[in-house]
Protein backbone atom coordinates (compact mmCIF):
# COMPACT_ATOMS: atom_id res chain seq x y z
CA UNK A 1 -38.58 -7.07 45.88
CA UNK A 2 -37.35 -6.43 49.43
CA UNK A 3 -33.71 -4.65 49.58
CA UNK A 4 -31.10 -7.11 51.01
CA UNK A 5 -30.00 -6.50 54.88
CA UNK A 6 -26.66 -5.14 54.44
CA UNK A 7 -25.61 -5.77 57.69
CA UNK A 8 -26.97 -8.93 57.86
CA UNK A 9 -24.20 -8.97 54.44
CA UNK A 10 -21.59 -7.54 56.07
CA UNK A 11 -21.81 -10.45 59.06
CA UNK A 12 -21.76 -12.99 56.68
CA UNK A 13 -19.13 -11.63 54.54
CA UNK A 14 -16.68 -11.14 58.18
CA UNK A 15 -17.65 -14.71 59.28
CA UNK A 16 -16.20 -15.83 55.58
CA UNK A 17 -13.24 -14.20 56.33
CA UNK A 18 -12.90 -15.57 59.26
CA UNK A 19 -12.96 -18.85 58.70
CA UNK A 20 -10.89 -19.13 55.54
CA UNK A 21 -7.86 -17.34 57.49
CA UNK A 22 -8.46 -19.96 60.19
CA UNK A 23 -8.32 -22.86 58.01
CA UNK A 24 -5.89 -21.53 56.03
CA UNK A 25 -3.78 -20.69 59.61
CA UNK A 26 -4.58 -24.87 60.20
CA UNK A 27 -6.83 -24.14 63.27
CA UNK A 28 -10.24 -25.94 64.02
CA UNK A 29 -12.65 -23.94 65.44
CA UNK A 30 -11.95 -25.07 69.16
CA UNK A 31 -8.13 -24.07 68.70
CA UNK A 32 -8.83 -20.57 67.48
CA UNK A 33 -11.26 -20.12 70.45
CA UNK A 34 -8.95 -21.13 73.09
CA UNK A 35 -6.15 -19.07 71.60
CA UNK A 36 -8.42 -16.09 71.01
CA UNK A 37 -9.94 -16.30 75.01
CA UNK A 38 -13.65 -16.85 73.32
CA UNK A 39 -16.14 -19.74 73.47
CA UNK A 40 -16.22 -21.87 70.38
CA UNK A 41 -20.10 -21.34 70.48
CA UNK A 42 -18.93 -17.57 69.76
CA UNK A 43 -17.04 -18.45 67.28
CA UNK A 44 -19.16 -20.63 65.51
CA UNK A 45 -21.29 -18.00 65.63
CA UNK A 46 -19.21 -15.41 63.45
CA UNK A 47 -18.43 -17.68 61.10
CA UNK A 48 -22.08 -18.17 60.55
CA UNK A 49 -22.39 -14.91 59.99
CA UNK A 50 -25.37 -14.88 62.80
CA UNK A 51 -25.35 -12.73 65.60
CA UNK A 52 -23.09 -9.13 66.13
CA UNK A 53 -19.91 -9.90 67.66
CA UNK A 54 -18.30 -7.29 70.14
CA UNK A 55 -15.53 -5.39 68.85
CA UNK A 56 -13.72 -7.43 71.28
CA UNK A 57 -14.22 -10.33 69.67
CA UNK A 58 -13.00 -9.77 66.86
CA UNK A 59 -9.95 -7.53 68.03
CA UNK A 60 -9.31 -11.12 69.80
CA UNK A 61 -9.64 -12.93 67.25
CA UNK A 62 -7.25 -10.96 65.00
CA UNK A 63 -4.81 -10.99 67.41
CA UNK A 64 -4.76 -15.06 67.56
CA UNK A 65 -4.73 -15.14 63.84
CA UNK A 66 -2.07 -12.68 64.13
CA UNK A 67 -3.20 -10.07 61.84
CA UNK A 68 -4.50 -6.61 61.66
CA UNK A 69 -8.42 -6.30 62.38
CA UNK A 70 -8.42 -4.22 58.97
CA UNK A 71 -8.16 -7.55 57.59
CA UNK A 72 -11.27 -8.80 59.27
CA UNK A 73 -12.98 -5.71 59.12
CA UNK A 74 -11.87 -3.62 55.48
CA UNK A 75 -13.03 -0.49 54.36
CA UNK A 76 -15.69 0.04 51.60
């Protein structure tokens, strides 16, 4: 049995995170982008969990949530 991509994980698992402090912030998709300076495409994107989004990104994306990127990003 192949071993799981843990990256591919780890994207999926951000992208989750993502989206359920969005929603739970009351922001569509196209709100957060325009607040966070990113294309909704992009966004779309990591919440899907496809692609690898810039550091950037996400330190964008934090900052429009208004939290920490730890809380995107955590440790272990």
């Amino acid at each position: 049995m192949p071993k799981p991509d843990v990256a591919q994980e780890q994207f999926v698992l951000l992208g989750e995170r993502v989206r359920r402090i969005r929603e739970g912030a009351g922001l569509s998709q196209s709100q957060l982008a325009t607040k966070a300076g990113i294309s909704r495409t992009s966004l779309h994107m990591v919440e899907a969990g496809t692609g690898n989004p810039r550091y950037g990104t996400l330190l964008a994306l934090a900052d429009a949530l208004g939290i920490g990127i730890h809380v995107l990003i955590p440790r272990g």
